[in-house]
N, C-alpha and C. Protein backbone atom coordinates (compact mmCIF):
# COMPACT_ATOMS: atom_id res chain seq x y z
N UNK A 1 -21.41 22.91 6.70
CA UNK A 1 -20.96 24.06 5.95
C UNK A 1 -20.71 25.20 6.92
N UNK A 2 -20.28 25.91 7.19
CA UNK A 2 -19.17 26.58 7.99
C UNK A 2 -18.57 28.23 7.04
N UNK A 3 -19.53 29.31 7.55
CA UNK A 3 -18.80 30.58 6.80
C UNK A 3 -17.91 31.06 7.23
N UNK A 4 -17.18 31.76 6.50
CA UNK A 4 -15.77 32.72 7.13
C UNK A 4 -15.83 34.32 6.75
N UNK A 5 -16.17 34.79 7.36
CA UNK A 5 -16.31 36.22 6.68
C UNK A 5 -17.03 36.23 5.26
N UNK A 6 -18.00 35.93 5.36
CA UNK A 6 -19.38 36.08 4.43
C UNK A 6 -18.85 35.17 3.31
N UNK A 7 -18.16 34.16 4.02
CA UNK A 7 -17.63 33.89 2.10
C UNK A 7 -18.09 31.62 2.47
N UNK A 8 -18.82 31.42 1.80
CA UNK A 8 -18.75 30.04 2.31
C UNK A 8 -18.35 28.83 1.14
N UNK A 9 -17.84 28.20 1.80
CA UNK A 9 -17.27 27.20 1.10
C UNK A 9 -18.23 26.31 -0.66
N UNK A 10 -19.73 26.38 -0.33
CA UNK A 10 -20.30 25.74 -1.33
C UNK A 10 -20.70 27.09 -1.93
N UNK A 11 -21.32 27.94 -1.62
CA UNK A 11 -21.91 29.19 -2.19
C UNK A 11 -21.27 30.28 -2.95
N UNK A 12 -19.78 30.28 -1.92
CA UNK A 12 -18.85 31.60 -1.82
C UNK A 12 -19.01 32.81 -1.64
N UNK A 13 -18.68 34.08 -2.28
CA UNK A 13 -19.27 35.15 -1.50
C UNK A 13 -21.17 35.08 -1.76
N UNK A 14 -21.07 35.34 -0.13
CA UNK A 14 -22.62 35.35 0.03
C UNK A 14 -23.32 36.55 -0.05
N UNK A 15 -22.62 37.63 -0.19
CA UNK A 15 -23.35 39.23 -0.68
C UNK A 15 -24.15 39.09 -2.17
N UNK A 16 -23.01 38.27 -2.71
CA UNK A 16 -23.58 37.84 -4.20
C UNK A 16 -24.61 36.91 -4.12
N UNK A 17 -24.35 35.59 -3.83
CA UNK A 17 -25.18 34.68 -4.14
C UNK A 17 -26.36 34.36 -3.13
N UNK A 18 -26.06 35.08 -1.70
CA UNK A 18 -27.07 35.23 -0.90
C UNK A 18 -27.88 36.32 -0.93
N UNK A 19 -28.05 37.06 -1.96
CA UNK A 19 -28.72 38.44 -2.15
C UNK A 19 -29.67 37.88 -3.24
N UNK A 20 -31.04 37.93 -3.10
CA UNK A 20 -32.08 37.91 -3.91
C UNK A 20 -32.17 38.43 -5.39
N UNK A 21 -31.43 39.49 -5.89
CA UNK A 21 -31.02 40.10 -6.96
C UNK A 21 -30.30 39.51 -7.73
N UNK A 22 -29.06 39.07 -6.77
CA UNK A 22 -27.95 38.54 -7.70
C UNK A 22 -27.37 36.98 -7.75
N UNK A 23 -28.38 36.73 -7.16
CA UNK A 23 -28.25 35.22 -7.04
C UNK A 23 -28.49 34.60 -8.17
N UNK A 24 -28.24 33.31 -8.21
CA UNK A 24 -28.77 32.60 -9.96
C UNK A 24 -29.89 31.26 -9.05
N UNK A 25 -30.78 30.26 -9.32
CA UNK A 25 -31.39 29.88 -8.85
C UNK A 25 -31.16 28.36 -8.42
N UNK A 26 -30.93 28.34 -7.25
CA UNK A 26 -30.03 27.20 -6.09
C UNK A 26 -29.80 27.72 -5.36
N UNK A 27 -29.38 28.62 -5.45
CA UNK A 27 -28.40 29.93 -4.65
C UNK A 27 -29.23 30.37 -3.31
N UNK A 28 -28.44 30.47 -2.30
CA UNK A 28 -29.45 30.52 -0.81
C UNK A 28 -30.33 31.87 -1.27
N UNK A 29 -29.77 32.84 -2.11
CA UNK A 29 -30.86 34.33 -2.54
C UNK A 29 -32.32 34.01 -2.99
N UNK A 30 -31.38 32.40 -4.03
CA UNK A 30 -32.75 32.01 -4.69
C UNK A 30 -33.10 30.57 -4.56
N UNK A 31 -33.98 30.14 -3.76
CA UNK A 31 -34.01 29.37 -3.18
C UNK A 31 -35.36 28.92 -3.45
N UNK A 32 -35.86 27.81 -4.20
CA UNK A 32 -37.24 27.33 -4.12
C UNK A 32 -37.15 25.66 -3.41
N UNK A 33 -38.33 25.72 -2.35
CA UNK A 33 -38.67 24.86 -1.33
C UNK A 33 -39.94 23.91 -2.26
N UNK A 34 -39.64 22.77 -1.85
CA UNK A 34 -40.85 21.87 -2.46
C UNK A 34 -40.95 20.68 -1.70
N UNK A 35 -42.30 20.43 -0.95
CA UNK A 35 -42.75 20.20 0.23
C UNK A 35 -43.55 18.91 -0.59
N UNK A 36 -43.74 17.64 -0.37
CA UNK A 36 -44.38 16.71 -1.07
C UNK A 36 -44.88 15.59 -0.22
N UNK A 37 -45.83 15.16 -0.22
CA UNK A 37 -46.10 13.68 0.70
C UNK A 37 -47.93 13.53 1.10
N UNK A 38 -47.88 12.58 1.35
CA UNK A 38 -49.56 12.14 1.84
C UNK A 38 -49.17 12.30 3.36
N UNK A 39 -50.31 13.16 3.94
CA UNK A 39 -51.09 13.07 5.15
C UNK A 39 -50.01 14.46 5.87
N UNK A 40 -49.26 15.57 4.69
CA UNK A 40 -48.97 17.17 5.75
C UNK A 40 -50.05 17.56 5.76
N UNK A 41 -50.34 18.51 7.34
CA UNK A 41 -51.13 18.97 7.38
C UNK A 41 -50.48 20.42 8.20
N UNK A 42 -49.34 20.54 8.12
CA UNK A 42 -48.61 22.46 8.31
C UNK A 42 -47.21 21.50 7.75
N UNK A 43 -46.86 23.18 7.25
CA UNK A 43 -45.65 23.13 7.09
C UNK A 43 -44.94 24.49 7.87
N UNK A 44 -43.86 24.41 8.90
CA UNK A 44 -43.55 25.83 10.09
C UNK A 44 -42.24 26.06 9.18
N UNK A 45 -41.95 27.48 8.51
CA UNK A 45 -40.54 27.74 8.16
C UNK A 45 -40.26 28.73 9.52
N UNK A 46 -39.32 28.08 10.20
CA UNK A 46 -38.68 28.45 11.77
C UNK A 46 -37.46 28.96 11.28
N UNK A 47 -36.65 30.87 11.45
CA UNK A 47 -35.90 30.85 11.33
C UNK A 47 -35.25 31.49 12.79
N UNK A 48 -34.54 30.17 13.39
CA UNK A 48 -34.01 30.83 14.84
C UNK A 48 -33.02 32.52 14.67
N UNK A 49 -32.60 32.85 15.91
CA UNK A 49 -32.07 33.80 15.88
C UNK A 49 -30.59 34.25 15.30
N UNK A 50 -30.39 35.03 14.85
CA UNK A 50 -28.92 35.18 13.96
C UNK A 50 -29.49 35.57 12.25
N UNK A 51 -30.46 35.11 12.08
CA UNK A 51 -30.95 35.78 10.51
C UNK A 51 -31.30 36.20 10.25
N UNK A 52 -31.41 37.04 8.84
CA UNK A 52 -31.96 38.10 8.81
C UNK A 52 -33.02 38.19 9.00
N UNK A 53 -33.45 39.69 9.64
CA UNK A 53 -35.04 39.93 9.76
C UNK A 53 -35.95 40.77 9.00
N UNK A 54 -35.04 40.36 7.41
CA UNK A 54 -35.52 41.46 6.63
C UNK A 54 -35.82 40.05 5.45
N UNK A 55 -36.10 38.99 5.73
CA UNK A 55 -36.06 38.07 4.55
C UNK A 55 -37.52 38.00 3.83
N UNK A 56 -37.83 37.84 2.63
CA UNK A 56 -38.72 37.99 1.71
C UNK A 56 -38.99 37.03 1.27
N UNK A 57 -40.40 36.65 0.63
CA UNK A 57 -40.89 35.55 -0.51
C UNK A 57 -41.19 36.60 -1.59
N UNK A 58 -40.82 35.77 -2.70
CA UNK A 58 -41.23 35.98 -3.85
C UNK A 58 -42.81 35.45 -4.07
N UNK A 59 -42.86 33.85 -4.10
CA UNK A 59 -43.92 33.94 -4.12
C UNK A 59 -43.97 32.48 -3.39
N UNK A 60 -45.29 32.79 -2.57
CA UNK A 60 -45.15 31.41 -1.33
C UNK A 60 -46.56 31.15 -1.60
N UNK A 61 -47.05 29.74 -2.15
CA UNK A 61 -48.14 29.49 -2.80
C UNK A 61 -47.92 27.91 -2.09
N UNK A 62 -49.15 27.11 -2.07
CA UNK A 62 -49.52 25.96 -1.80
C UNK A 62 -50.92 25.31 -2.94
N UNK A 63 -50.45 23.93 -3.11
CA UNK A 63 -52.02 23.39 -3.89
C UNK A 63 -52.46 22.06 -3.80
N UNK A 64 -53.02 21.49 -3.48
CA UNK A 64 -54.17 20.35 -3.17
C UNK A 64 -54.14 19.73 -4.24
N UNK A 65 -53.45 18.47 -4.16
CA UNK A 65 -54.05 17.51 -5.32
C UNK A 65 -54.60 16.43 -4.88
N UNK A 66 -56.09 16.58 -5.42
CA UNK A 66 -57.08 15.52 -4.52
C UNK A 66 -56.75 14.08 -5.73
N UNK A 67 -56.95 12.85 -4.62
CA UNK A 67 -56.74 11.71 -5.07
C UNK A 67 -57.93 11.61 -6.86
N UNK A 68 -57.26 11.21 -7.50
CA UNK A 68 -58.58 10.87 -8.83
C UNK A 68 -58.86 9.44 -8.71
N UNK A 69 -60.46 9.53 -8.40
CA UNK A 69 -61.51 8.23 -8.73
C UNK A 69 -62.39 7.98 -9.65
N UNK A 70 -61.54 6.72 -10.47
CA UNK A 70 -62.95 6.54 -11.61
C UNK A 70 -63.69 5.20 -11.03
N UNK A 71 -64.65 5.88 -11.78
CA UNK A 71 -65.93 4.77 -11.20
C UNK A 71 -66.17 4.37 -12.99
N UNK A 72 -66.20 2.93 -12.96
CA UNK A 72 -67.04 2.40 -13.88
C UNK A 72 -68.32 1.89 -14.03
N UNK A 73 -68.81 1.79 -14.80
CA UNK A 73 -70.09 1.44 -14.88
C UNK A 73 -70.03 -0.26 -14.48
N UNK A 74 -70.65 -0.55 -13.50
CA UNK A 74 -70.62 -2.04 -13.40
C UNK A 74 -70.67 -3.01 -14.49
N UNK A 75 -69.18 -4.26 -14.22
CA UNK A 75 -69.24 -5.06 -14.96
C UNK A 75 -68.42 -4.45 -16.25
N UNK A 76 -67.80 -3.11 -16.11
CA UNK A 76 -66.86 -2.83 -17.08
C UNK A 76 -65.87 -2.24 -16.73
N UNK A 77 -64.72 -2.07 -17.08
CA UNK A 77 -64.00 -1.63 -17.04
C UNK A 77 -62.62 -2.16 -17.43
N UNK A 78 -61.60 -1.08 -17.99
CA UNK A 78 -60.47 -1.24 -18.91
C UNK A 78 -58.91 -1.21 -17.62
N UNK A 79 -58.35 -2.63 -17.81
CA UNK A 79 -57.16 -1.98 -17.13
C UNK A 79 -55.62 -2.08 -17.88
N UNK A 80 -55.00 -1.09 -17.59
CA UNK A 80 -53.67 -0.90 -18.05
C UNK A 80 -52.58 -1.53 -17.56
N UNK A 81 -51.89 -2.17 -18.21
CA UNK A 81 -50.35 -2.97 -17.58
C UNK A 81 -49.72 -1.69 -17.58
N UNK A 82 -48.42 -2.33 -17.07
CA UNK A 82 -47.14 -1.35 -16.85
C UNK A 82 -46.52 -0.99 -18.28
N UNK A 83 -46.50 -2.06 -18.98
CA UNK A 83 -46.24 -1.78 -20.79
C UNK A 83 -46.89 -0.30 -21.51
N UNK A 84 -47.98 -0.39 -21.06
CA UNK A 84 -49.12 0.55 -21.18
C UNK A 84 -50.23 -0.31 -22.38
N UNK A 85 -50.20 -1.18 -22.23
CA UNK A 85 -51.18 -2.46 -23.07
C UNK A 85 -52.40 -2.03 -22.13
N UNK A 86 -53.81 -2.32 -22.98
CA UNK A 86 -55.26 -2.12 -22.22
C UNK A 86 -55.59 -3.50 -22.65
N UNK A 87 -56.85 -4.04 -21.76
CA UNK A 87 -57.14 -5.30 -21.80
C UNK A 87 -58.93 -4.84 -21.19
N UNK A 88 -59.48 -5.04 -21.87
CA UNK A 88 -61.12 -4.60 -21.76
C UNK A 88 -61.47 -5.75 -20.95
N UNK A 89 -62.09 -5.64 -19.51
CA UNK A 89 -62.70 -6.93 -18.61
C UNK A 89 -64.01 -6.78 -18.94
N UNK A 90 -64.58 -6.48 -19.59
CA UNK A 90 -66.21 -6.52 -19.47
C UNK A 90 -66.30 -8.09 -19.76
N UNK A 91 -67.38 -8.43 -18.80
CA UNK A 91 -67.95 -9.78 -19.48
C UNK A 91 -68.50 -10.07 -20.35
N UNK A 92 -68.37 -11.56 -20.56
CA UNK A 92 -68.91 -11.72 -22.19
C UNK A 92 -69.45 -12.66 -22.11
């Protein structure tokens, strides 16, 4: 993607849609990042030289979703097919 006098080919004028105000949300103004996977441990937003040095978050938040473990009581427990059918293993 390639600008020409503030105006770029997917965005178009970028005063508009690159301005935080007047952007609609996709839009480089408005822009939400979503970072996903097992085993990040940083995430660096690097912006080399040429951009602005006046750029802002709205709101830059992170959250932990720890793995869930159930423990059954030995000798029981219920498992689910892909159907979503349950099938009780306790012995009998």
């Amino acid at each position: 993607m390639r600008k020409v006098g503030g105006i770029s080919p997917v965005y178009g004028n970028l005063s508009i849609s690159g301005d935080a105000i007047s952007a609609v949300p996709g839009q480089p103004g408005n822009w939400t990042w979503n970072v996903s996977g097992s085993g990040i441990v940083r995430v660096v937003l690097d912006f080399g030289g040429g951009y602005d040095p006046n750029i802002g978050f709205d709101v830059l938040l992170f959250t932990i979703e720890c793995p869930v473990t159930i423990i059954s009581p030995p000798g029981t427990a219920t498992l689910v097919s892909p159907s979503g059918a349950t099938t009780d293993s306790t012995p009998t």
